[in-house]
Protein backbone atom coordinates (compact mmCIF):
# COMPACT_ATOMS: atom_id res chain seq x y z
CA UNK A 1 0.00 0.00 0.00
CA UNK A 2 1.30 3.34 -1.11
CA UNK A 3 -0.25 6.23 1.86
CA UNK A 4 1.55 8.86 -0.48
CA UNK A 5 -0.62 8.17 -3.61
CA UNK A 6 2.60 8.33 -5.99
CA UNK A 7 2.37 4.39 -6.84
CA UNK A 8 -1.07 4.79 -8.70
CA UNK A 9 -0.09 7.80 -9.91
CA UNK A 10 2.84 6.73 -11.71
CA UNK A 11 1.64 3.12 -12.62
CA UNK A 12 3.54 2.00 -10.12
CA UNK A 13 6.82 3.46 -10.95
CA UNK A 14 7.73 4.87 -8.30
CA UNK A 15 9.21 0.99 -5.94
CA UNK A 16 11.44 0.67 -9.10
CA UNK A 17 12.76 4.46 -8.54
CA UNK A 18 13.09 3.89 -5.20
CA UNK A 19 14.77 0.59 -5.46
CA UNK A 20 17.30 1.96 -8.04
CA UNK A 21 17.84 4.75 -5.41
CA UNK A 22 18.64 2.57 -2.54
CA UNK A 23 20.94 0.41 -4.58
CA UNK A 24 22.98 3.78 -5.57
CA UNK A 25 23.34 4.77 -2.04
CA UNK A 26 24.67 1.84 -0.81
CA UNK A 27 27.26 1.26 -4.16
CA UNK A 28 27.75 4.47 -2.98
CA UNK A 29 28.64 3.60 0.75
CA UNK A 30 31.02 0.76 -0.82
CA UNK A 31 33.12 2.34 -3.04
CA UNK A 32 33.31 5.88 -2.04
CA UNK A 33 31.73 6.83 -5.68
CA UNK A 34 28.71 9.37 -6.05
CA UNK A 35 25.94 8.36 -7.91
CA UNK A 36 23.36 10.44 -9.10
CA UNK A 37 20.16 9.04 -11.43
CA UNK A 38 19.10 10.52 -14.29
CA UNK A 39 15.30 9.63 -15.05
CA UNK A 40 15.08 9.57 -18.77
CA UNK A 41 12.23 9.72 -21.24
CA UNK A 42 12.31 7.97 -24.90
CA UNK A 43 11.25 9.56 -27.96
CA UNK A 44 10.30 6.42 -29.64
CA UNK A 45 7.30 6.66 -26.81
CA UNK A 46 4.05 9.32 -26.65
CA UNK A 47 5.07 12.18 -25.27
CA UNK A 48 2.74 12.32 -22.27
CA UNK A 49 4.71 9.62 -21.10
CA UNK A 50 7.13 11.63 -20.64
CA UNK A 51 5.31 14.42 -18.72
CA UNK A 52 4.23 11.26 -16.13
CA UNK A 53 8.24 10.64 -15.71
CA UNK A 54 9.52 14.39 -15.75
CA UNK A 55 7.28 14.54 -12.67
CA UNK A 56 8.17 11.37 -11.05
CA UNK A 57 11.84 12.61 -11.76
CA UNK A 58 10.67 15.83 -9.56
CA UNK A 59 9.23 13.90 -6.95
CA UNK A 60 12.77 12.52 -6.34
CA UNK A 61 14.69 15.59 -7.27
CA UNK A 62 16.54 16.56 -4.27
CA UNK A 63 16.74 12.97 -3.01
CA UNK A 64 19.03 10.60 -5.50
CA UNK A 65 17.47 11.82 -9.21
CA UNK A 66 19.63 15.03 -9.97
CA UNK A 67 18.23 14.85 -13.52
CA UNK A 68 16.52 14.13 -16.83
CA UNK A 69 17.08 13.27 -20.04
CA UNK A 70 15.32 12.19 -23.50
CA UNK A 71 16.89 8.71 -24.98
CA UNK A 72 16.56 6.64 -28.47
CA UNK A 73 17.07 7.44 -31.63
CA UNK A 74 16.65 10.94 -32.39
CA UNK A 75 15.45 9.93 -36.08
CA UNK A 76 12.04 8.89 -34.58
CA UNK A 77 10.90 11.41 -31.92
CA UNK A 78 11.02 15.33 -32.31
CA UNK A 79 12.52 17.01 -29.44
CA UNK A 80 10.32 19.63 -29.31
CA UNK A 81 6.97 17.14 -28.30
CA UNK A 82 8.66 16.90 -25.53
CA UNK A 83 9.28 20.52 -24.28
CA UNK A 84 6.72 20.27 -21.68
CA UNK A 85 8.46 17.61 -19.76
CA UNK A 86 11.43 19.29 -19.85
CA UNK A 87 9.85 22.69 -18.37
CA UNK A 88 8.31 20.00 -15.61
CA UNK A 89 11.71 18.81 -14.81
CA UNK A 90 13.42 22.38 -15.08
CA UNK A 91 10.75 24.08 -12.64
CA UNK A 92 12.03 21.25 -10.55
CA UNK A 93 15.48 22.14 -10.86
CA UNK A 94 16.95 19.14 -12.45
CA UNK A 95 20.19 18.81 -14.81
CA UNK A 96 18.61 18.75 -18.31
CA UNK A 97 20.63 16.11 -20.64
CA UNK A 98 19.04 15.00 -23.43
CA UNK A 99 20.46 12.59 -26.31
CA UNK A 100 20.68 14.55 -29.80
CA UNK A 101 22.85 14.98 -32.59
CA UNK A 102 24.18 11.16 -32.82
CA UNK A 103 22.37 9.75 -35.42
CA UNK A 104 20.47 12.69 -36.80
CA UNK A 105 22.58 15.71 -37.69
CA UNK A 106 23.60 19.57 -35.99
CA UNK A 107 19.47 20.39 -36.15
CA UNK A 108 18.87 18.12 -33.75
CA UNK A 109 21.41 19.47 -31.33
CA UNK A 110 20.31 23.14 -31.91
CA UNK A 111 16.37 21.52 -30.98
CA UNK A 112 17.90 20.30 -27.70
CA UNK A 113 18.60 23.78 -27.24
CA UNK A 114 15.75 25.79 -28.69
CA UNK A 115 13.05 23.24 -27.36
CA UNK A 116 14.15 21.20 -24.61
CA UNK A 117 16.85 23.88 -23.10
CA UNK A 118 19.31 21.40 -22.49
CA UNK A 119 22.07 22.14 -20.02
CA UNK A 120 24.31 19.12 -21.62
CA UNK A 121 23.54 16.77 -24.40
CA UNK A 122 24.27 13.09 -24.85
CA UNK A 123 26.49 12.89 -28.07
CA UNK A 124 26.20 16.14 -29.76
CA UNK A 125 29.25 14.76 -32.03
CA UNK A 126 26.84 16.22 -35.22
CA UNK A 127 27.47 19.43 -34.11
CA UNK A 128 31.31 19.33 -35.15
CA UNK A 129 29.84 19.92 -38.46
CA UNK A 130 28.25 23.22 -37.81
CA UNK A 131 30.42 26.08 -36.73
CA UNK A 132 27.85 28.21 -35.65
CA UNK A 133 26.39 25.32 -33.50
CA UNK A 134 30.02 24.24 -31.99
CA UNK A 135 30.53 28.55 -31.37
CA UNK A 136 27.01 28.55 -29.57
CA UNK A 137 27.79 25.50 -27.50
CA UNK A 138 31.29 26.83 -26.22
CA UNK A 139 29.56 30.29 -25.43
CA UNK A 140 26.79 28.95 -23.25
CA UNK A 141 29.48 26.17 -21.86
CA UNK A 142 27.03 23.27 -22.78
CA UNK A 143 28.83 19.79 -22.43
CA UNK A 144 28.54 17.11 -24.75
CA UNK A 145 28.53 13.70 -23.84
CA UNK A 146 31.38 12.24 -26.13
CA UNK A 147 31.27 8.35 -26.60
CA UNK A 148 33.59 7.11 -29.44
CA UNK A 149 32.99 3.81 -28.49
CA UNK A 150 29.70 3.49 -28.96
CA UNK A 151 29.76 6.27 -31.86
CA UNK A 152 31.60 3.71 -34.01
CA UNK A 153 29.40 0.46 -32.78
CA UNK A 154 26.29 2.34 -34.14
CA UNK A 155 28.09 3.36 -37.84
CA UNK A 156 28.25 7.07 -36.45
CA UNK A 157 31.84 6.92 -37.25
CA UNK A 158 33.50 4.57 -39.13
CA UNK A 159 36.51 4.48 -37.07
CA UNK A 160 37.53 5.98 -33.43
CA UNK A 161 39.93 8.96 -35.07
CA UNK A 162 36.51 9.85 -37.07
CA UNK A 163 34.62 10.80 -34.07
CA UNK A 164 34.96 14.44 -34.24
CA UNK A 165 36.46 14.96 -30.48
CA UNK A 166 39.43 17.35 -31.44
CA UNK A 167 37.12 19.35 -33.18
CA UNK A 168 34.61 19.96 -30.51
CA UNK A 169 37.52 20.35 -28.27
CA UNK A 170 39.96 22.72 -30.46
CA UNK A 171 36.41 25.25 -30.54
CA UNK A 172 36.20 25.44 -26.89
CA UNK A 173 33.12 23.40 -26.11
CA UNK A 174 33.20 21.38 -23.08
CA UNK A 175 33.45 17.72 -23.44
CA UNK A 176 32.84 14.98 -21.09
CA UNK A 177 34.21 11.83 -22.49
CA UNK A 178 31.49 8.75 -21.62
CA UNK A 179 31.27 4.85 -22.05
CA UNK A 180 27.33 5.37 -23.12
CA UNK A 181 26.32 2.14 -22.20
CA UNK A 182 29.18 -0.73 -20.74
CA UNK A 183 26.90 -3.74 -20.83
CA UNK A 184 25.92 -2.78 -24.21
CA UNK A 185 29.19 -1.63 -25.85
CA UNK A 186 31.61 -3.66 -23.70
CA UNK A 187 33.82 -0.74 -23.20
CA UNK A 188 34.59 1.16 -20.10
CA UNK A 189 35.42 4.76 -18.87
CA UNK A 190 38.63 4.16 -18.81
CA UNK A 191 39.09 2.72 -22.38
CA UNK A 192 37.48 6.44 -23.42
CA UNK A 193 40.42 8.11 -21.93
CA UNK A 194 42.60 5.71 -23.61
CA UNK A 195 41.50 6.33 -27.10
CA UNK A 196 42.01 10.12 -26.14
CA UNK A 197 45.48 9.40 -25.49
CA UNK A 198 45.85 6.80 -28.31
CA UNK A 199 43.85 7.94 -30.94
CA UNK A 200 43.67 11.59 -30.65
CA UNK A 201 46.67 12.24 -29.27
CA UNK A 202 45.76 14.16 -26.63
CA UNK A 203 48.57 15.18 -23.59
CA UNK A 204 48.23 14.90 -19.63
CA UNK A 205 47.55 18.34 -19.79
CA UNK A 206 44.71 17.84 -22.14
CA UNK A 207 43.87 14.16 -20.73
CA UNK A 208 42.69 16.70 -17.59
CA UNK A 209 41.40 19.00 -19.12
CA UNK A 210 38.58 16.47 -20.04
CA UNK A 211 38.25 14.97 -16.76
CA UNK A 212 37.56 18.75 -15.36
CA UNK A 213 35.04 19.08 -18.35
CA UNK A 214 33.13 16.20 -17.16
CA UNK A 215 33.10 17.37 -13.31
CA UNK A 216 32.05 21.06 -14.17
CA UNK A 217 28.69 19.56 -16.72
CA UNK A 218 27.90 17.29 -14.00
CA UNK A 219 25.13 17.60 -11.22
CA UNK A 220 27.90 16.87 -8.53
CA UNK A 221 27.23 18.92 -5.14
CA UNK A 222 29.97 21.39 -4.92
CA UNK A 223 31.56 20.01 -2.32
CA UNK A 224 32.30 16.61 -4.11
CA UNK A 225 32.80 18.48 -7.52
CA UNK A 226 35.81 20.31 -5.86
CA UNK A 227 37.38 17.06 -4.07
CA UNK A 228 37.29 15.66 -7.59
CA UNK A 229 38.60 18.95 -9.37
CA UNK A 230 41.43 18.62 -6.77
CA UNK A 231 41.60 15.21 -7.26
CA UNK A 232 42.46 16.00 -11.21
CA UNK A 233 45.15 18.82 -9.87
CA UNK A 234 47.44 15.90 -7.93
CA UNK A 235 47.04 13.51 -10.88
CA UNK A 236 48.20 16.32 -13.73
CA UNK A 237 51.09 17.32 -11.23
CA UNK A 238 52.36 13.79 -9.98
CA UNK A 239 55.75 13.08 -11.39
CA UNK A 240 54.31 10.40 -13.25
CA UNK A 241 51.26 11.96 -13.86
């Protein structure tokens, strides 16, 4: 029995939030790692779904869920039939991150913008292609969600030095390199800084310079954003750093 009235009115979504909550905070406990959720909506679904999850996202904003964010393929669900969610979950005070620009080109990035008023953006990598896109991007410090990895396993890229990362990075927009999905791709976070390294030749300096990208788009508290930030400092400055 639900006394709060949330279970009926989310179709009984809300044990699975709060079961996915509990097991954060206590992976949490174990390792020492944050963990935030991220309650996302998909675009291949009807978009008062996703009004129903942008306010069970609020419900728990504050309490484990520090955002939300629009999955799937871009291709097959407009970003802007979803604005209302997003205004739900921004009046709530959540971390907007939706997917765009992956497999559908730089419009679909500037839509996350104009009609979801995303504050990062899974992928993005289509906006490499537009240089009044990457210019807006840098100015408003919006981070992408980079994923080479995955980029190439969906025929985004044909190859890891084809994902468009030095671009994005030589016109000053903020990157956070990501694994997208581990049990999906098979590849970790670690792998991503790797191919940074590896692939795109990219130096200590530059190696955390990303890391710091990914701290300052994140929903981290300030508190454990700066630990981390300082964290970066003693790697970049070890002697075999």
């Amino acid at each position: 029995m639900d006394p709060s009235g949330y279970g009926s009115r989310f179709g009984g979504l809300t044990p699975t939030v709060e079961l996915v909550l509990a097991a954060a905070r206590a992976a949490s406990a174990a390792t020492g790692v944050g963990i935030g959720v991220i309650i996302a909506a998909n675009r291949t679904k009807h978009p008062l779904e996703s009004r129903t999850l942008a306010r069970l996202a609020s419900q728990y904003a504050g309490q484990g869920v520090v955002g939300f964010g629009l999955s799937n393929d871009e291709r097959r669900g407009r970003a802007r039939d979803f604005a209302a969610a997003f205004r739900i979950a921004d009046r709530a005070g959540l971390l907007l991150a939706p997917h765009g620009g992956e497999l559908a080109g730089p419009d679909s990035v500037r839509s996350c913008l104009d009609d979801l008023g995303a504050h990062r953006i899974g992928h993005g990598v289509a906006a490499a292609f537009d240089p009044g896109l990457t210019k807006r991007l840098a100015a408003a410090g919006i981070t992408l969600e980079v994923c080479p990895t995955s980029n190439v396993a969906l025929g985004v890229a044909a190859k890891p030095a084809d994902v468009p990362l030095r671009v994005l990075l030589d016109e000053g927009v903020p990157v956070a390199l990501g694994a997208d999905d581990p049990l999906l791709f098979g590849s970790r976070l670690a792998a991503q800084y790797e191919l940074a390294r590896a692939v795109f030749g990219l130096a200590d300096a530059e190696i955390a310079e990303l890391a710091r990208m990914s701290v300052r788009g994140s929903a981290a508290p300030p508190a454990i954003a700066a630990a981390l930030l300082g964290g970066i400092d003693a790697w970049l400055a070890a002697p075999d750093g």
